[in-house]
N, C-alpha and C. Protein backbone atom coordinates (compact mmCIF):
# COMPACT_ATOMS: atom_id res chain seq x y z
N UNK A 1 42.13 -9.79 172.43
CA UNK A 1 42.40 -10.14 173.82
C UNK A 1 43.91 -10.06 174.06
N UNK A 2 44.21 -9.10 175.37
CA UNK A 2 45.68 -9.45 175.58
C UNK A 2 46.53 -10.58 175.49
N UNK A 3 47.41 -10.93 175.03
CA UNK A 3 48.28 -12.08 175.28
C UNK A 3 49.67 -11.77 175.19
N UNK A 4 50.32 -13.27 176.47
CA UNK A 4 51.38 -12.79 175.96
C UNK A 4 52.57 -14.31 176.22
N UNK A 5 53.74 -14.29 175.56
CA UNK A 5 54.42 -15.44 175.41
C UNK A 5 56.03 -15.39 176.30
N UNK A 6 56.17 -16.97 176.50
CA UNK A 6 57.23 -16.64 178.17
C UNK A 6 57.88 -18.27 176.67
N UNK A 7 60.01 -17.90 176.90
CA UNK A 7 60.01 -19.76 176.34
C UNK A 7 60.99 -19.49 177.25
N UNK A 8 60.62 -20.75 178.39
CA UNK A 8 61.44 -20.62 179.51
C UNK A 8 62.45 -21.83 178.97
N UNK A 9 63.93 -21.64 179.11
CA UNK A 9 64.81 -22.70 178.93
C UNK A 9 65.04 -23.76 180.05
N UNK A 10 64.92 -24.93 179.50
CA UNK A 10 64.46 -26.29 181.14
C UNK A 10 64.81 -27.05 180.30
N UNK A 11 65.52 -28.27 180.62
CA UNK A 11 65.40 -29.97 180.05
C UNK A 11 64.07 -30.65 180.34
N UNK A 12 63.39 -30.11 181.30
CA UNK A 12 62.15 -30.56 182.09
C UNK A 12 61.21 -30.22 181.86
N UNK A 13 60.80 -29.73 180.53
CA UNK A 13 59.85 -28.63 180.13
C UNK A 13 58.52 -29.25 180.06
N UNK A 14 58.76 -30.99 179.96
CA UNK A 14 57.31 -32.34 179.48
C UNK A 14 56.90 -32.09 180.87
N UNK A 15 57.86 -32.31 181.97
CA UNK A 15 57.29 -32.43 183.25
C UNK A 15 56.99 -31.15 183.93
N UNK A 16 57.52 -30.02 183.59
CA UNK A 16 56.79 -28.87 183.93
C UNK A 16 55.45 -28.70 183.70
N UNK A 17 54.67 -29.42 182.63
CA UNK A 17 53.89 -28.93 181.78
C UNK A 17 52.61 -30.26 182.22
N UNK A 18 53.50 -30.69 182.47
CA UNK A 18 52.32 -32.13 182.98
C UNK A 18 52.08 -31.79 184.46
N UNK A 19 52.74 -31.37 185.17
CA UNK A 19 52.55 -31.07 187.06
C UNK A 19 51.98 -29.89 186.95
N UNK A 20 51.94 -29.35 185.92
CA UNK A 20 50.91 -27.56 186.41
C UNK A 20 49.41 -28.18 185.95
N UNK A 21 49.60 -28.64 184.94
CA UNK A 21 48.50 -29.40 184.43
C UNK A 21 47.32 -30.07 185.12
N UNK A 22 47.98 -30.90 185.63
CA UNK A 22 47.40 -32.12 186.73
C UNK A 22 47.29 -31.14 188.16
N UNK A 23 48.30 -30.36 188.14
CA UNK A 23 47.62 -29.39 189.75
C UNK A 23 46.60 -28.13 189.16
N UNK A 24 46.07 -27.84 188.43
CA UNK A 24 45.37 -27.11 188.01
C UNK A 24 43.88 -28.10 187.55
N UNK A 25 44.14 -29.48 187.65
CA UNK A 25 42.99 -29.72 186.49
C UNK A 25 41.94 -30.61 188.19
N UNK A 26 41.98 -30.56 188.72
CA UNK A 26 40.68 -30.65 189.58
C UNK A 26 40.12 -29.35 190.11
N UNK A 27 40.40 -28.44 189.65
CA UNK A 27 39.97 -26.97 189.31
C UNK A 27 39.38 -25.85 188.30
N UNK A 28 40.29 -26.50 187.62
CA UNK A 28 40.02 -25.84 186.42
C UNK A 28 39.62 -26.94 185.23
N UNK A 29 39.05 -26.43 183.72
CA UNK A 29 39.26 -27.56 182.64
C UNK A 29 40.80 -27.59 182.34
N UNK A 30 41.06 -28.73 182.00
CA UNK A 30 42.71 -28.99 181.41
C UNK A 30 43.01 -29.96 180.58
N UNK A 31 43.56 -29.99 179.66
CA UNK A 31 43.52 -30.92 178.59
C UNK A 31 45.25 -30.83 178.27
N UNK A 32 45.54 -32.14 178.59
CA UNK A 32 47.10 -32.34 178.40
C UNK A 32 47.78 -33.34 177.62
N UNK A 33 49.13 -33.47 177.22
CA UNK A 33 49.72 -34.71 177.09
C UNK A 33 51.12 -34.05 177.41
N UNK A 34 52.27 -35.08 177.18
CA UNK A 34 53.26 -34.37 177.37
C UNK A 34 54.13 -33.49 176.74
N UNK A 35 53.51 -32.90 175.60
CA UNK A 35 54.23 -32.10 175.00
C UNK A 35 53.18 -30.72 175.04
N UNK A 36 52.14 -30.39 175.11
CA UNK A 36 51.14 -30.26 174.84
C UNK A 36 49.71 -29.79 176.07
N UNK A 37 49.18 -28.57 176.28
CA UNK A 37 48.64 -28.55 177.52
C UNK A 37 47.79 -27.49 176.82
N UNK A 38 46.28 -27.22 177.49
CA UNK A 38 45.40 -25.99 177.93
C UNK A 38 44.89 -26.27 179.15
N UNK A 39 45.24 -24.67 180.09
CA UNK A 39 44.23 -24.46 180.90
C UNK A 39 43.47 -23.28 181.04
N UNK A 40 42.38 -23.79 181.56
CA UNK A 40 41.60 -22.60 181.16
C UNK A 40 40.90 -21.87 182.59
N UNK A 41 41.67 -21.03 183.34
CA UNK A 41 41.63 -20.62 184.53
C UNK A 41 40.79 -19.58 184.41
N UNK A 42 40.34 -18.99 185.50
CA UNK A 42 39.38 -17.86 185.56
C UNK A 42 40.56 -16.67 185.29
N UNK A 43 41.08 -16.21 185.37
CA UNK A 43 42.30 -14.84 184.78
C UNK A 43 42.25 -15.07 183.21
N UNK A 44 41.87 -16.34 182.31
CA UNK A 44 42.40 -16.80 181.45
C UNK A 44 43.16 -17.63 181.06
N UNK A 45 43.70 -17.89 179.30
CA UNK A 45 43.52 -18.89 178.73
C UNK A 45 45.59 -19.44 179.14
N UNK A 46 46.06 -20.68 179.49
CA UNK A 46 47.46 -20.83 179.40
C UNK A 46 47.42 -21.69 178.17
N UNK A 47 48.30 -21.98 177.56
CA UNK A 47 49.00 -23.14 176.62
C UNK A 47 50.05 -23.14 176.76
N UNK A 48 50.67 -24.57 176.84
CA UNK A 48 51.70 -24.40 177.14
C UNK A 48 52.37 -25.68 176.01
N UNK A 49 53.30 -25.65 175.53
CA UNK A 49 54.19 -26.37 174.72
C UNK A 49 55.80 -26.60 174.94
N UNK A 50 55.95 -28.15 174.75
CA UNK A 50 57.26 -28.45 175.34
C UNK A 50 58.03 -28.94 174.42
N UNK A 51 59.36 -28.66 174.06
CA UNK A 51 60.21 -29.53 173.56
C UNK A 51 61.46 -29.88 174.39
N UNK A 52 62.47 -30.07 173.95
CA UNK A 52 63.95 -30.76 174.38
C UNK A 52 64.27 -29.82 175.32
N UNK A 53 64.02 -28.45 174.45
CA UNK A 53 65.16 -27.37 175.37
C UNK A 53 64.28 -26.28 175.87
N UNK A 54 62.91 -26.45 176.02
CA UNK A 54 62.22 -25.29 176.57
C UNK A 54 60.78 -25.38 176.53
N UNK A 55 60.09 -24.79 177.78
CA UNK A 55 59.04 -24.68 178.12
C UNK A 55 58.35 -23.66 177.57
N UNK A 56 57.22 -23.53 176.30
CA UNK A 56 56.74 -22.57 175.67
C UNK A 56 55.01 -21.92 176.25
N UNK A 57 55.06 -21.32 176.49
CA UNK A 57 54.28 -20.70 177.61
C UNK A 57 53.37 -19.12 176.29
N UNK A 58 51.81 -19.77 176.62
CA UNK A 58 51.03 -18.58 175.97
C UNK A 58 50.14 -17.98 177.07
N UNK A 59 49.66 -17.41 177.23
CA UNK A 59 48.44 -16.35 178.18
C UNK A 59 47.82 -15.86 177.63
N UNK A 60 46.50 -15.88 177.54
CA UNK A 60 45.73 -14.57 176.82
C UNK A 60 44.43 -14.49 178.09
N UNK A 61 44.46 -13.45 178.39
CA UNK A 61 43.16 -13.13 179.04
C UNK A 61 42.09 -11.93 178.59
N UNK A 62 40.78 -11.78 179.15
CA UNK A 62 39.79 -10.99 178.70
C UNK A 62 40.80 -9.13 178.76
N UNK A 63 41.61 -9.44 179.56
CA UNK A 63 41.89 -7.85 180.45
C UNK A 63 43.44 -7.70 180.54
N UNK A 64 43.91 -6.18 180.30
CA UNK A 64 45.79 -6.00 180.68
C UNK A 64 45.91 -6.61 182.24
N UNK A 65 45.17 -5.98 182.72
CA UNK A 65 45.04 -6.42 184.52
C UNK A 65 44.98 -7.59 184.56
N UNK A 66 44.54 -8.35 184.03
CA UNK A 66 44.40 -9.80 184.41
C UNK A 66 45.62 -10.52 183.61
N UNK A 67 46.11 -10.38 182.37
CA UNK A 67 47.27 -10.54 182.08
C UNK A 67 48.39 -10.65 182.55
N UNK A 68 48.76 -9.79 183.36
CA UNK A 68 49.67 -9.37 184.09
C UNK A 68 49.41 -10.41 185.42
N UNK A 69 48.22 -10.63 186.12
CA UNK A 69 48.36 -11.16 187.17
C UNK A 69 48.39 -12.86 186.41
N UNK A 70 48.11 -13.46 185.76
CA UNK A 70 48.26 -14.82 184.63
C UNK A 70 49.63 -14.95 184.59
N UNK A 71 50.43 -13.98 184.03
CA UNK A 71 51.77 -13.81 183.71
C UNK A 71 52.55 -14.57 184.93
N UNK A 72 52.31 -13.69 186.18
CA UNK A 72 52.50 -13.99 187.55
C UNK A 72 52.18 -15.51 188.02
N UNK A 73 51.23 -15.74 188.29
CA UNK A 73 50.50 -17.01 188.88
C UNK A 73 50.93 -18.11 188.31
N UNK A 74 51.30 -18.41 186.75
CA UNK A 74 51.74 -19.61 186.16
C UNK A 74 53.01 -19.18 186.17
N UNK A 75 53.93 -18.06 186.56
CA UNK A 75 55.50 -18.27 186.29
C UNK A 75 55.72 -19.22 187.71
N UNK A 76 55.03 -18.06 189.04
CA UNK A 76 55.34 -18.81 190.49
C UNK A 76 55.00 -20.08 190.48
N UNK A 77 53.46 -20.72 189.71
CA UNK A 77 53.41 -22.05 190.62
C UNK A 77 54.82 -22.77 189.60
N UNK A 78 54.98 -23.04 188.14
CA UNK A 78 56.20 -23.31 187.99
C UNK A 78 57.46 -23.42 188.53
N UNK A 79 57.92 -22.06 189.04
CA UNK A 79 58.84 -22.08 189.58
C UNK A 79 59.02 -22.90 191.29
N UNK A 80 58.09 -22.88 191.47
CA UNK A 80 57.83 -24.41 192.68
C UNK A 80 58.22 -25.28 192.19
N UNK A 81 57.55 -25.99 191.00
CA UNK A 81 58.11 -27.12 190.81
C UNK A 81 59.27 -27.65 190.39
N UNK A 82 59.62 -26.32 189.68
CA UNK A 82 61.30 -25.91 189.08
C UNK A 82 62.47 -26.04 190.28
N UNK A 83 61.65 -26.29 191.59
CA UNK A 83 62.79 -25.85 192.46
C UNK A 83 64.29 -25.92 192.45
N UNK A 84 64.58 -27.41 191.80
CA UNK A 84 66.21 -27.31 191.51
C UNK A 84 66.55 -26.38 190.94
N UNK A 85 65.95 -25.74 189.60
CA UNK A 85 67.07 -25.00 188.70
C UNK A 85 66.05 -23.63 189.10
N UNK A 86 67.12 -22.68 188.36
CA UNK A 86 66.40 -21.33 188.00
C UNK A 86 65.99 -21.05 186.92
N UNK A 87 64.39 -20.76 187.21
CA UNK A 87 64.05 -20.22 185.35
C UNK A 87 63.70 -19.11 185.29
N UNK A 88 64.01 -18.79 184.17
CA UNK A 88 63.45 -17.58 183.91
C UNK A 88 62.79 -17.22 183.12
N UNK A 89 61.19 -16.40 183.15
CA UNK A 89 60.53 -15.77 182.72
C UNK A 89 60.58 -14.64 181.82
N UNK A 90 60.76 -14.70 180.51
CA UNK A 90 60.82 -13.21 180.03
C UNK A 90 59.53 -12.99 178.92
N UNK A 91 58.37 -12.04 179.86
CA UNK A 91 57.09 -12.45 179.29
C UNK A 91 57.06 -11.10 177.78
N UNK A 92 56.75 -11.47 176.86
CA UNK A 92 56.69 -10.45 175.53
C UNK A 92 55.16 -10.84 175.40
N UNK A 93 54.97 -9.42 175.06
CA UNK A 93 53.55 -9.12 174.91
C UNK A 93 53.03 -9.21 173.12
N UNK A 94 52.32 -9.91 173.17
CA UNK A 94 51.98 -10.14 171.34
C UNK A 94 51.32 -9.01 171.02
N UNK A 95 51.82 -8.28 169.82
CA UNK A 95 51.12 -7.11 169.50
C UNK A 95 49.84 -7.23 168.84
N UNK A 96 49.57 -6.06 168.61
CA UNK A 96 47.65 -6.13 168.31
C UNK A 96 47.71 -6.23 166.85
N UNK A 97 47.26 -6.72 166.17
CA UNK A 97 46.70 -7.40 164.73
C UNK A 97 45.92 -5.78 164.23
């Protein structure tokens, strides 16, 4: 399955990870804490992992097409909540085994 990995640099990376979480999870399944997240959206699978200095961000979906639009959809709603700072996204694609 495609996947692919984003480590966005934030001090805010617990609370990034808890507000996508909680806005995704009367929708979707979601299983969180604050370091620590899955959701499991129809495009596919997110995980997301937080420490001090960065928001660690996985994707894998059934499809490249749908990858790509996953990639998209969890950088934007983030970057909403990011509104003070600027982050940035730099998504690397995990190679095939």
């Amino acid at each position: 399955m495609p996947t692919s990995h984003a480590d966005v640099v934030t001090e805010h990376a617990s609370r990034y990870l808890q507000q996508l979480c909680k806005h995704w999870a009367h929708k979707f399944p979601v299983a969180f804490d604050p370091n620590h997240g899955t959701i499991d959206l129809s495009l596919g699978r997110t995980v997301l992992d937080a420490d001090p200095a960065a928001l660690h961000i996985a994707v894998t979906a059934d499809e490249a097409s749908s990858l790509e639009r996953l990639e998209t959809v969890v950088a934007h709603h983030i970057k909403r909540f990011a509104f003070r700072e600027e982050l940035t996204f730099d998504w690397r694609k995990a190679s095939a085994a």
